[in-house]
C-alpha atoms as a PDB file:
ATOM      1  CA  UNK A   1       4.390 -53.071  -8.614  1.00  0.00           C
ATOM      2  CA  UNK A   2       1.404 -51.325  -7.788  1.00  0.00           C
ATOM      3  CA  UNK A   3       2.792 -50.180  -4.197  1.00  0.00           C
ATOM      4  CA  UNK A   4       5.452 -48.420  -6.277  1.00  0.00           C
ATOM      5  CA  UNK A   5       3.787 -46.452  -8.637  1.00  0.00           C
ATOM      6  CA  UNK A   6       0.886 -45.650  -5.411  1.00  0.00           C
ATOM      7  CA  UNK A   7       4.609 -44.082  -4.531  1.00  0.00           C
ATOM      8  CA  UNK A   8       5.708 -42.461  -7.272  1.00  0.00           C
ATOM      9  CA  UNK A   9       2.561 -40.901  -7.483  1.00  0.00           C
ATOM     10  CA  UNK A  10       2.635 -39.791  -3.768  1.00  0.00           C
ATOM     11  CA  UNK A  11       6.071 -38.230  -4.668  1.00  0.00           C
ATOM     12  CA  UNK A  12       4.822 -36.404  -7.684  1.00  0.00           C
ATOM     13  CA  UNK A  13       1.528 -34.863  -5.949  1.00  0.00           C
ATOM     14  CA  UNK A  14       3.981 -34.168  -3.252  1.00  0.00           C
ATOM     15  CA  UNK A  15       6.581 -32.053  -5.522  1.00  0.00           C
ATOM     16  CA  UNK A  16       3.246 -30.584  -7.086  1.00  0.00           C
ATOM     17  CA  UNK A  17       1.679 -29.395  -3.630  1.00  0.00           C
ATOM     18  CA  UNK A  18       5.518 -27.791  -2.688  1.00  0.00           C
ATOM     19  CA  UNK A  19       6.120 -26.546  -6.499  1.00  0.00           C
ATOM     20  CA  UNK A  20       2.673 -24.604  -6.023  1.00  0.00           C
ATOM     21  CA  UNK A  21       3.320 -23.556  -2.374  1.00  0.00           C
ATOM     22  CA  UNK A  22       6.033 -21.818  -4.238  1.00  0.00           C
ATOM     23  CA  UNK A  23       4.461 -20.264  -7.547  1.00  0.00           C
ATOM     24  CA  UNK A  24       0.689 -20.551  -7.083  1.00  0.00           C
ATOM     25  CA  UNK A  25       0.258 -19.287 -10.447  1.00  0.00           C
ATOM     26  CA  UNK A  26       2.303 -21.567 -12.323  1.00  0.00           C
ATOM     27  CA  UNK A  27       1.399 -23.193 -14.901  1.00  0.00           C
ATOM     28  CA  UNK A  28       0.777 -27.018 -15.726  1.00  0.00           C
ATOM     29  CA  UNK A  29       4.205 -26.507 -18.287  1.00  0.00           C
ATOM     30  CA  UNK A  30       5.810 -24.218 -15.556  1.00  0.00           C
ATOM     31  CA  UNK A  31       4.466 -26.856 -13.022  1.00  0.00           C
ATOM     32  CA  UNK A  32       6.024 -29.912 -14.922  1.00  0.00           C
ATOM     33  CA  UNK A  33       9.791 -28.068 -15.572  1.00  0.00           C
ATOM     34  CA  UNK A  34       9.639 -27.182 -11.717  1.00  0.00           C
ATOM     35  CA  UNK A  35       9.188 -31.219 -11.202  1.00  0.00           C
ATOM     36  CA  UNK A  36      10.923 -32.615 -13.858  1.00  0.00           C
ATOM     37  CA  UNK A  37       8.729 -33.500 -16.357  1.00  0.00           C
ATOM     38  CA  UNK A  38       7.273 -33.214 -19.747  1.00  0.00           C
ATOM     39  CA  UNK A  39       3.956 -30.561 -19.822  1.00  0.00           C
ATOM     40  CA  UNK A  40       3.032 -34.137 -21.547  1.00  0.00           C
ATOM     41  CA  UNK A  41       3.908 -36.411 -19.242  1.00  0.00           C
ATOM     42  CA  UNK A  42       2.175 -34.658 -16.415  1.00  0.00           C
ATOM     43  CA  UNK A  43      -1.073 -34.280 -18.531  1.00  0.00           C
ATOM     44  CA  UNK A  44      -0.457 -37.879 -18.966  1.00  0.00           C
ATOM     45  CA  UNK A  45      -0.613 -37.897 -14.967  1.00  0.00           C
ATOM     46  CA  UNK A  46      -3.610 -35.305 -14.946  1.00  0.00           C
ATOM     47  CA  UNK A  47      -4.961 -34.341 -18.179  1.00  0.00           C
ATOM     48  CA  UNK A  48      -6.669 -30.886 -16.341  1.00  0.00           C
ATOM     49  CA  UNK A  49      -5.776 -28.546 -13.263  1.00  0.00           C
ATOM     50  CA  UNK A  50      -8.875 -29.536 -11.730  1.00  0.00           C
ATOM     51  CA  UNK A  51      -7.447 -33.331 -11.939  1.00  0.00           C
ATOM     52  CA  UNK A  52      -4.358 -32.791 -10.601  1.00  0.00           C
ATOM     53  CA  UNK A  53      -6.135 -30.455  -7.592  1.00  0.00           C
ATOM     54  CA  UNK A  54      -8.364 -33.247  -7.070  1.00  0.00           C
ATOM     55  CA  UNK A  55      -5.400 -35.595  -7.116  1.00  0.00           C
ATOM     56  CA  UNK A  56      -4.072 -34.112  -4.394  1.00  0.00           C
ATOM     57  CA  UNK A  57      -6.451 -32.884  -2.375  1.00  0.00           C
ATOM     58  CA  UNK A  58      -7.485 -36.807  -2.583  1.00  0.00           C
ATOM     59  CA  UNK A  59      -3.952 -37.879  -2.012  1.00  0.00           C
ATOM     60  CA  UNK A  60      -3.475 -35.281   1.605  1.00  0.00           C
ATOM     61  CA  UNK A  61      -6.767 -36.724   3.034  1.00  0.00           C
ATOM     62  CA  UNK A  62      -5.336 -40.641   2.240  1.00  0.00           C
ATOM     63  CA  UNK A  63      -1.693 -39.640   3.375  1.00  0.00           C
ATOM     64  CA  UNK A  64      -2.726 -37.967   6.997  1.00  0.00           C
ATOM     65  CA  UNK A  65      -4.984 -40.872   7.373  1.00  0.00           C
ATOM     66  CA  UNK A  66      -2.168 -43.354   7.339  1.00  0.00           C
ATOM     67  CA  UNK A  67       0.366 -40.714   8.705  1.00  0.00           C
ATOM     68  CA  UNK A  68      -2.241 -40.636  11.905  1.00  0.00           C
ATOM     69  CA  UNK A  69      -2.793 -44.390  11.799  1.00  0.00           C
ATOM     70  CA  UNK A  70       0.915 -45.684  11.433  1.00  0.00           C
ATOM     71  CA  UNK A  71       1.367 -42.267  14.941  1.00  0.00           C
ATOM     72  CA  UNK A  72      -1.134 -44.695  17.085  1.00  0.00           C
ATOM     73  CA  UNK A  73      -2.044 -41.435  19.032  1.00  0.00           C
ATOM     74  CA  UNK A  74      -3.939 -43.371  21.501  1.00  0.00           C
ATOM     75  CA  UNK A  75      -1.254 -44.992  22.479  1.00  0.00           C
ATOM     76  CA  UNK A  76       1.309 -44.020  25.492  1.00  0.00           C
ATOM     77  CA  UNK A  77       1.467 -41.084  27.240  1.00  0.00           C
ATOM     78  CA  UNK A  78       0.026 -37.657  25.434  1.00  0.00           C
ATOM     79  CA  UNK A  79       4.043 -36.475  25.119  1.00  0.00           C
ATOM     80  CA  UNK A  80       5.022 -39.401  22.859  1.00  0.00           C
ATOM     81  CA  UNK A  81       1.724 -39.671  20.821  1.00  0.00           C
ATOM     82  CA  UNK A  82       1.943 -35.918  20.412  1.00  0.00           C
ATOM     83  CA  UNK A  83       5.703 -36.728  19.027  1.00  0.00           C
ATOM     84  CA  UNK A  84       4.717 -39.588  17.006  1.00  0.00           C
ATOM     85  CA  UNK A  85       2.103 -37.181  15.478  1.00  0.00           C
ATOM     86  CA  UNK A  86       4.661 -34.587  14.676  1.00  0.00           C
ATOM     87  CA  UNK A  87       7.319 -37.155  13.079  1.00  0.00           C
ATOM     88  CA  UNK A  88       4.794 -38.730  10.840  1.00  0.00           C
ATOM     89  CA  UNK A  89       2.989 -35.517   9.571  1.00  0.00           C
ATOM     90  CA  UNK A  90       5.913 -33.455   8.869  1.00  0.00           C
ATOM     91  CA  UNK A  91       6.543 -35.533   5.795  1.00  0.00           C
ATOM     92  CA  UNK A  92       3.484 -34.633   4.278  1.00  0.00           C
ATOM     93  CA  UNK A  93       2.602 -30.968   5.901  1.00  0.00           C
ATOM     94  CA  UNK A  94       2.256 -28.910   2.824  1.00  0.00           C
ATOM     95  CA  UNK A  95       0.351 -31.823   1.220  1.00  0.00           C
ATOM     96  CA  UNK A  96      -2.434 -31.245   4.143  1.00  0.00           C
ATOM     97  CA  UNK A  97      -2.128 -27.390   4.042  1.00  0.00           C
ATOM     98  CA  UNK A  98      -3.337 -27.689   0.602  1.00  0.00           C
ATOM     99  CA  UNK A  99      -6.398 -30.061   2.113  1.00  0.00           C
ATOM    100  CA  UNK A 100      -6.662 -27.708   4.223  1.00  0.00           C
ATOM    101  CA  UNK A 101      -6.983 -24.521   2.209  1.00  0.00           C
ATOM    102  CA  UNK A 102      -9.445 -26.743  -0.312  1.00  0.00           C
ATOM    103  CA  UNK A 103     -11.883 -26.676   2.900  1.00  0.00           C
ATOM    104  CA  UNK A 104     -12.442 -23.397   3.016  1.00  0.00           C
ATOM    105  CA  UNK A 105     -13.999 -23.663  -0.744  1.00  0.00           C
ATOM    106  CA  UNK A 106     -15.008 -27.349  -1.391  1.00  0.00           C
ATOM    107  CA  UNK A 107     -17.646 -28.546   0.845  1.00  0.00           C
ATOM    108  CA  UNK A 108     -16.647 -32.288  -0.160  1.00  0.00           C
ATOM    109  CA  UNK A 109     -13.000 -31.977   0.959  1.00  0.00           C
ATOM    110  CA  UNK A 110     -14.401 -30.513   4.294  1.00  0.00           C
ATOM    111  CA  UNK A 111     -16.924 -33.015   4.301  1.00  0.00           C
ATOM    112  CA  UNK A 112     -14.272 -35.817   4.082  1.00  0.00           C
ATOM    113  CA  UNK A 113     -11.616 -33.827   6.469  1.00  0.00           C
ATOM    114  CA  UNK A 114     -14.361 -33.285   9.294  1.00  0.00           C
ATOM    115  CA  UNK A 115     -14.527 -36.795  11.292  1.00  0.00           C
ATOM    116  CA  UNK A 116     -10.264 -36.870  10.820  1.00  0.00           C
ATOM    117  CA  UNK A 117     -10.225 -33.556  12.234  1.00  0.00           C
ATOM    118  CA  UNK A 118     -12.671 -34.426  14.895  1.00  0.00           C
ATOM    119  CA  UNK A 119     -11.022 -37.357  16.037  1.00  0.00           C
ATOM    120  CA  UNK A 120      -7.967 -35.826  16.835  1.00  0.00           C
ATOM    121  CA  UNK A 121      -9.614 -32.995  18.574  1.00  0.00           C
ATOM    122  CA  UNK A 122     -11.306 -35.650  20.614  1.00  0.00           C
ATOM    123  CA  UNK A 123      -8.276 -36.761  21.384  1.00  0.00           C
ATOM    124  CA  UNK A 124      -6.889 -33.543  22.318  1.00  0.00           C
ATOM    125  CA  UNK A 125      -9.857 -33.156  24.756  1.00  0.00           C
ATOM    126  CA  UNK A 126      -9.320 -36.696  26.408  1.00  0.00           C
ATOM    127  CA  UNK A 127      -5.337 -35.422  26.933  1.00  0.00           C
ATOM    128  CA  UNK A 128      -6.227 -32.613  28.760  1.00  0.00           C
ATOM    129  CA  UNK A 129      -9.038 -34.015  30.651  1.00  0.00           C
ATOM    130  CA  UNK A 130      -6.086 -36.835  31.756  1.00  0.00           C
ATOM    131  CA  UNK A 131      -4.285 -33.478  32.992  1.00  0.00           C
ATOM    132  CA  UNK A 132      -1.273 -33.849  30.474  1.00  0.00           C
ATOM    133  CA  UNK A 133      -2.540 -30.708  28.450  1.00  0.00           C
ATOM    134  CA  UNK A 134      -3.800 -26.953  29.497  1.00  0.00           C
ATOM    135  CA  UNK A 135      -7.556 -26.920  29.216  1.00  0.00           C
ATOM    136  CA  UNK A 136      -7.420 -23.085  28.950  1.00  0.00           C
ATOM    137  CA  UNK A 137      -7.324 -23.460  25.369  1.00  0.00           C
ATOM    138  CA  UNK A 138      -9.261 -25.242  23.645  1.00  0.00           C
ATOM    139  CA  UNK A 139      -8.231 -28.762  21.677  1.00  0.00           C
ATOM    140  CA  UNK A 140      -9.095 -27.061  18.696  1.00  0.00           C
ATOM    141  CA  UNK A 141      -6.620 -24.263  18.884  1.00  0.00           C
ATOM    142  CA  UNK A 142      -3.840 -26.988  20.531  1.00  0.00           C
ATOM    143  CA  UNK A 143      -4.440 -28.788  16.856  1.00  0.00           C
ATOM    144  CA  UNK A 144      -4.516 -26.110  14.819  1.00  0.00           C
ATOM    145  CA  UNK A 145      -1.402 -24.743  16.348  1.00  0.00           C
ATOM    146  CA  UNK A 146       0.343 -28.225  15.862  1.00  0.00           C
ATOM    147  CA  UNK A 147      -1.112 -27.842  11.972  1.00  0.00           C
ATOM    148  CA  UNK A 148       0.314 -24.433  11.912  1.00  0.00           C
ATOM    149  CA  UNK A 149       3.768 -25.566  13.005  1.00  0.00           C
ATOM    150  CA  UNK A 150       4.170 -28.434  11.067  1.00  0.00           C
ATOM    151  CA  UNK A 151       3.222 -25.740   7.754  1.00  0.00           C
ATOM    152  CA  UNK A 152       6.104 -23.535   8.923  1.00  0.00           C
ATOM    153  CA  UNK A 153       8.493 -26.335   9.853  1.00  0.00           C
ATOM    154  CA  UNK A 154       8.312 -27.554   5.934  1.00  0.00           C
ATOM    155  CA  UNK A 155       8.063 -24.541   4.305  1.00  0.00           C
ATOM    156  CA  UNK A 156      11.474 -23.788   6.165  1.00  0.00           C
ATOM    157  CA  UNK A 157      12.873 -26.970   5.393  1.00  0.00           C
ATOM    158  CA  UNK A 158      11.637 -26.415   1.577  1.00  0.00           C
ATOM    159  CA  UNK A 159      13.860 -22.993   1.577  1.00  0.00           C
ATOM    160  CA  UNK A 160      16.873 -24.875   3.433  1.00  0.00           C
ATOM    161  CA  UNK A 161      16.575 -22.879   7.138  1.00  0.00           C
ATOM    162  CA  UNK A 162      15.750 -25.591   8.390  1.00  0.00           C
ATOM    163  CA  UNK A 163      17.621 -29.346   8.302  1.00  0.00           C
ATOM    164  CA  UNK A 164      14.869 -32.148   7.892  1.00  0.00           C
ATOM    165  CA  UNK A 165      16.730 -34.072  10.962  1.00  0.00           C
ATOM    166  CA  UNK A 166      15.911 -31.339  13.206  1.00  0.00           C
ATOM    167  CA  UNK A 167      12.788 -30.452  12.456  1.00  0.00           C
ATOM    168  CA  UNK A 168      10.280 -32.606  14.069  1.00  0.00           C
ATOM    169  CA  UNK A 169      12.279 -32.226  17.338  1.00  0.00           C
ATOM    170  CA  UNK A 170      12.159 -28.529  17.000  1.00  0.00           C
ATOM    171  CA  UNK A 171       8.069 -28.593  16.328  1.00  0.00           C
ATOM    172  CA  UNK A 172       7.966 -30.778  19.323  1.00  0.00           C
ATOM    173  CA  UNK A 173       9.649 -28.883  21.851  1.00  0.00           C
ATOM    174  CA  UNK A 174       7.957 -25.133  21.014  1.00  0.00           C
ATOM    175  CA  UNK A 175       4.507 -26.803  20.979  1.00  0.00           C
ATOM    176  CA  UNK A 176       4.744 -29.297  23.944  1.00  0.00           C
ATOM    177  CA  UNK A 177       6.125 -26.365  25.891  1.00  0.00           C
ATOM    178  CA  UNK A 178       3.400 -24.586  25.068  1.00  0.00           C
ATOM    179  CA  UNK A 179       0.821 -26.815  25.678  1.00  0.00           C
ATOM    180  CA  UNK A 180       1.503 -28.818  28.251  1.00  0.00           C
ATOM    181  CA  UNK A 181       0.631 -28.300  31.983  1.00  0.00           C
END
């Protein structure tokens, strides 16, 4: 029982983080029609703005935590962890574009994101010291560019140009391409 509404309420910050993506403005009634709900039962949810940011800046940080866990990125060869990355954050890109815009002004979120951010960069770093990745850019940039991608690949699959099916593949090939020796 509890599992399912941790869901539900995955879904919901989910459809918040996409609903705002698409009218940052909008307001917690505007917010709840765009979702399907009551302005009531969403203040049930999150009784302020600020709560429901929180929520999900909370719920991105959990959610690319197990998205990166459930990957195993050390394990295999830098191609399918890189791959296993891609297929398990796409789900949940816009969710960690709004972590990741929160880090620019919140010094806890950034605080929180840092040692998940430097992990994979260390990671990064041990793939191209193996040889599998180009060192002349730096791990940073290779994550950030996989970041950027995986924003662009849902915000296209948001506005239906591009299918869901295809789009982990299609991150995948433009950024291995690009990356890899």
């Amino acid at each position: 029982m509890a599992a399912t509404k941790s869901r539900v309420r995955e879904e919901l910050l989910l459809s918040l983080v996409n609903a705002l993506a698409d009218q940052p403005r909008a307001s917690m009634g505007q917010l709840a029609s765009i979702v399907g709900l009551s302005r009531a039962t969403l203040c049930r949810h999150f009784p302020t703005r600020d709560a429901m940011m929180q929520a999900m800046s909370e719920a991105g940080i959990a959610s690319a935590e197990q998205a990166i866990a459930r990957a195993q990125p050390g394990e295999g060869s830098a191609e399918h962890a890189i791959k296993r990355l891609i297929e398990e954050l796409l789900p949940i890109a816009e969710l960690y574009a709004y972590v990741d815009q929160e880090m620019q002004t919140n010094e806890t979120t950034e605080a929180r994101v840092q040692p998940l951010r430097a992990s994979l960069i260390a990671l990064f770093q041990q793939w191209q010291g193996s040889g599998a990745l180009r060192v002349d850019l730096s791990a940073a940039w290779l994550l950030e560019s996989m970041a950027a991608l995986l924003r662009s690949a849902a915000a296209m699959i948001r506005s239906g140009r591009l299918a869901r099916r295809d789009a982990a593949q299609s991150v995948f090939d433009l950024l291995w391409s690009g990356m890899s020796k």
